[in-house]
Protein backbone atom coordinates (compact mmCIF):
# COMPACT_ATOMS: atom_id res chain seq x y z
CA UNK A 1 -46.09 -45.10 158.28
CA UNK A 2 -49.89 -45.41 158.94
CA UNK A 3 -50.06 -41.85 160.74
CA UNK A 4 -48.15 -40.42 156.92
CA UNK A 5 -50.27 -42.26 154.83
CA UNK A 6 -53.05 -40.84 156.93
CA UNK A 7 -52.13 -37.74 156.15
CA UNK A 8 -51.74 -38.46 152.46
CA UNK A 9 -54.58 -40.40 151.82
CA UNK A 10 -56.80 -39.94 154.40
CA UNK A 11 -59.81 -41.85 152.42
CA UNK A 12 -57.91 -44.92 151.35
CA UNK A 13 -58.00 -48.22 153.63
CA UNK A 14 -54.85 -49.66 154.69
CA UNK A 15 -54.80 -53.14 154.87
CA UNK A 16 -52.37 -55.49 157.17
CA UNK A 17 -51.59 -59.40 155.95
CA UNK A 18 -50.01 -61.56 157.69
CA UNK A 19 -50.37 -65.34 159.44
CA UNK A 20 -50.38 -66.89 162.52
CA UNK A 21 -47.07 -65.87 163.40
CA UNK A 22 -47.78 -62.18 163.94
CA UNK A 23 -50.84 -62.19 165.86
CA UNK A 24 -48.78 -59.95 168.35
CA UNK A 25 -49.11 -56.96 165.57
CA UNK A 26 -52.60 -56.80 166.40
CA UNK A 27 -52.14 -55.52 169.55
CA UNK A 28 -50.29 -52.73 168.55
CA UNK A 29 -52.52 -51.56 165.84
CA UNK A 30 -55.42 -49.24 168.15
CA UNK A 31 -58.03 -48.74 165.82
CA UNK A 32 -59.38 -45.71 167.18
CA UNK A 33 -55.89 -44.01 166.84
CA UNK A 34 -55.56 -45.60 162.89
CA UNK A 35 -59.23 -45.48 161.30
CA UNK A 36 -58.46 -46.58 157.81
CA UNK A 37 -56.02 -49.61 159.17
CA UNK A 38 -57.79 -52.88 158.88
CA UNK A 39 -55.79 -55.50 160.32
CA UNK A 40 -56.64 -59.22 158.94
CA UNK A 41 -53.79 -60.40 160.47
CA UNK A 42 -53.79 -64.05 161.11
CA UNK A 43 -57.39 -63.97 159.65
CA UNK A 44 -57.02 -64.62 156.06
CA UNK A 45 -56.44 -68.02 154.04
CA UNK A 46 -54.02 -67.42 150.89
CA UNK A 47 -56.05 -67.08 148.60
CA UNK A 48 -58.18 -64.41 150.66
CA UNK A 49 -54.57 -62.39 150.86
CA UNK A 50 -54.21 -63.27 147.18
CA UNK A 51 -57.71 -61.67 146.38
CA UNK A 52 -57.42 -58.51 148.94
CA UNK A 53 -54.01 -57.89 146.92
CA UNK A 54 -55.60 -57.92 143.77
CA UNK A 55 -57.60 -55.75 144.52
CA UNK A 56 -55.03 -53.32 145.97
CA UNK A 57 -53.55 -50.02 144.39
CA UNK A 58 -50.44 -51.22 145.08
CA UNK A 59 -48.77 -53.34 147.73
CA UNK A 60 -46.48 -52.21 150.53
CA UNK A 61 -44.54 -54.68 152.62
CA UNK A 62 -40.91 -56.35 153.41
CA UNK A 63 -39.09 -59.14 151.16
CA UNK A 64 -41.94 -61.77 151.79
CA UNK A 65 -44.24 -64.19 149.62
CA UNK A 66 -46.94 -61.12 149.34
CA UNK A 67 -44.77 -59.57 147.05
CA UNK A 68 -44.12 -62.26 145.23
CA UNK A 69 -47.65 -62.48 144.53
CA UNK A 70 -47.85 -58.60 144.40
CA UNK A 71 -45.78 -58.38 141.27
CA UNK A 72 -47.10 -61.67 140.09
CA UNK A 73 -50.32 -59.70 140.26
CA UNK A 74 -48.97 -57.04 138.45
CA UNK A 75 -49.39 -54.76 141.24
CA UNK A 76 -46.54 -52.19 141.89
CA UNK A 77 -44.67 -52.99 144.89
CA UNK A 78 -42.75 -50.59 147.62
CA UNK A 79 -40.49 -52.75 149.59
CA UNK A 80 -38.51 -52.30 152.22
CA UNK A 81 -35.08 -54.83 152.72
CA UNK A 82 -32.45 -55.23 155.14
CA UNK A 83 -30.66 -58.39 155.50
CA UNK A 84 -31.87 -59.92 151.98
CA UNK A 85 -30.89 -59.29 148.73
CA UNK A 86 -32.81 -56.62 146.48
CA UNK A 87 -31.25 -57.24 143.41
CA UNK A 88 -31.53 -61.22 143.70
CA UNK A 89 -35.30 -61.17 145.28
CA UNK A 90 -36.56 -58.07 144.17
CA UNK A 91 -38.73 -56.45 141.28
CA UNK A 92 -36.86 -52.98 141.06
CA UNK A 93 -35.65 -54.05 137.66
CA UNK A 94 -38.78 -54.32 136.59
CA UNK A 95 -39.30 -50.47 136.33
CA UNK A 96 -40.56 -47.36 138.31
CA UNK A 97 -43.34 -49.50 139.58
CA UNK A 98 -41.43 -51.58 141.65
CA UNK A 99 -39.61 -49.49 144.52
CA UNK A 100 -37.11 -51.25 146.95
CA UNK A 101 -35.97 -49.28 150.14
CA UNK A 102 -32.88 -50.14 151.46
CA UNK A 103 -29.72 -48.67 153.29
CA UNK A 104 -27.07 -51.03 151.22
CA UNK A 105 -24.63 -51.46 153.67
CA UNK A 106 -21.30 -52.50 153.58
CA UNK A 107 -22.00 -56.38 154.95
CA UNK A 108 -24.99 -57.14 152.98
CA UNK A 109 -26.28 -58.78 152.21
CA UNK A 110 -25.89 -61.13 154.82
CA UNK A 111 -29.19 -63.31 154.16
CA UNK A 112 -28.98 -64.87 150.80
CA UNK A 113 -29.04 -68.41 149.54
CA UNK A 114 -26.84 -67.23 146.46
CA UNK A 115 -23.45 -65.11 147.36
CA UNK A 116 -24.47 -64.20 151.11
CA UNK A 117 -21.87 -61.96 152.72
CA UNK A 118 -20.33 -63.50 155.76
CA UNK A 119 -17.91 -60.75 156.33
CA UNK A 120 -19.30 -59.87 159.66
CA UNK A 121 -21.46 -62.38 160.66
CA UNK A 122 -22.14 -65.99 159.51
CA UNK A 123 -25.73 -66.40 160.16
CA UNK A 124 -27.87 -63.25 160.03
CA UNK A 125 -29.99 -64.12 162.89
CA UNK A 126 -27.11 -63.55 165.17
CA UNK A 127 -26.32 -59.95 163.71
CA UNK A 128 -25.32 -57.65 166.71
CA UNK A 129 -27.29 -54.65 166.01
CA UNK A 130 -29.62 -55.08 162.56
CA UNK A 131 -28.49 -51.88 161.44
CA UNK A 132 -29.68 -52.63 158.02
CA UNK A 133 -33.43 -51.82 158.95
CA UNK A 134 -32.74 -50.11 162.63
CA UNK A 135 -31.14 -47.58 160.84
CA UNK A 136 -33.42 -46.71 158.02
CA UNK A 137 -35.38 -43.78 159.18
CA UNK A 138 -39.19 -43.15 158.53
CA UNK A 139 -37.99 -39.94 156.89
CA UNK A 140 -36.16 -41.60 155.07
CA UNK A 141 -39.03 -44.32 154.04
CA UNK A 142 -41.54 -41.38 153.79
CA UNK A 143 -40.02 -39.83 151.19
CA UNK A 144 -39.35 -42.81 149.04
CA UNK A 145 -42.70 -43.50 149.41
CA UNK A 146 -43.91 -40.04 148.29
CA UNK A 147 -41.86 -40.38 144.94
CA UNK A 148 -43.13 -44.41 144.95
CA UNK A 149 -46.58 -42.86 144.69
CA UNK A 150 -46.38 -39.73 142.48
CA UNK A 151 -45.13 -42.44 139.86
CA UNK A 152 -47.90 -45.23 139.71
């Protein structure tokens, strides 16, 4: 997604959120190879993230306490879901602004405190293959994002 929004927007800044827990991102994020990526991962307290947010165009992520604060920000949100549940946890109803990306298979969703589906596997950290977000392609994502953009 960074190369395509490169491409797209090749004088906006990109910025990456996230704690402790994904310090390991870093090291896959070469800065020479993504210029406008600027990756405060695991360098941030809340309310830094909560200030770098608000002062986003919009916020781009997974199912996660940034969008939570996104929309509570009234920032429009593109989000991307597999195992969770959109239309419990998401913002889509909100209007245009608010843009969830998912494949809506057959077993989810699987990770939900309210309704889960268990139909194929009790506990979604023991799903066999994760086809919920293996399977979404970046074409696919690319293109949702294109429309996501052209309407905020």
């Amino acid at each position: 997604m960074f190369k395509y929004l490169q491409i797209k927007s090749p004088s906006s800044t990109l910025v990456l959120l996230g704690d402790n827990t994904e310090l390991h991102l870093n090291e896959k994020i070469n800065s020479s190879s993504h210029p406008n990526v600027l990756s405060l991962i695991g360098k941030t307290t809340l309310n830094d993230a909560m200030e770098i947010i608000y002062q986003s165009q919009f916020y781009i992520g997974l199912d996660s306490g940034l969008m939570h604060i996104a929309v509570a920000l009234n920032k429009p949100t593109f989000t991307i879901w597999g195992a969770s549940n959109p239309t419990l946890y998401g913002y889509e109803w909100l209007g245009a602004n608010h843009k969830v990306v998912s494949l809506n298979l057959a077993c989810a969703p699987c990770s939900s405190w309210l309704n889960a589906n268990t139909s194929r596997v009790k506990n979604p950290a023991l799903c066999p293959d994760f086809k919920c977000i293996k399977d979404l392609s970046v074409e696919m994502v690319n293109k949702e994002l294109d429309k996501f953009i052209e309407t905020i």
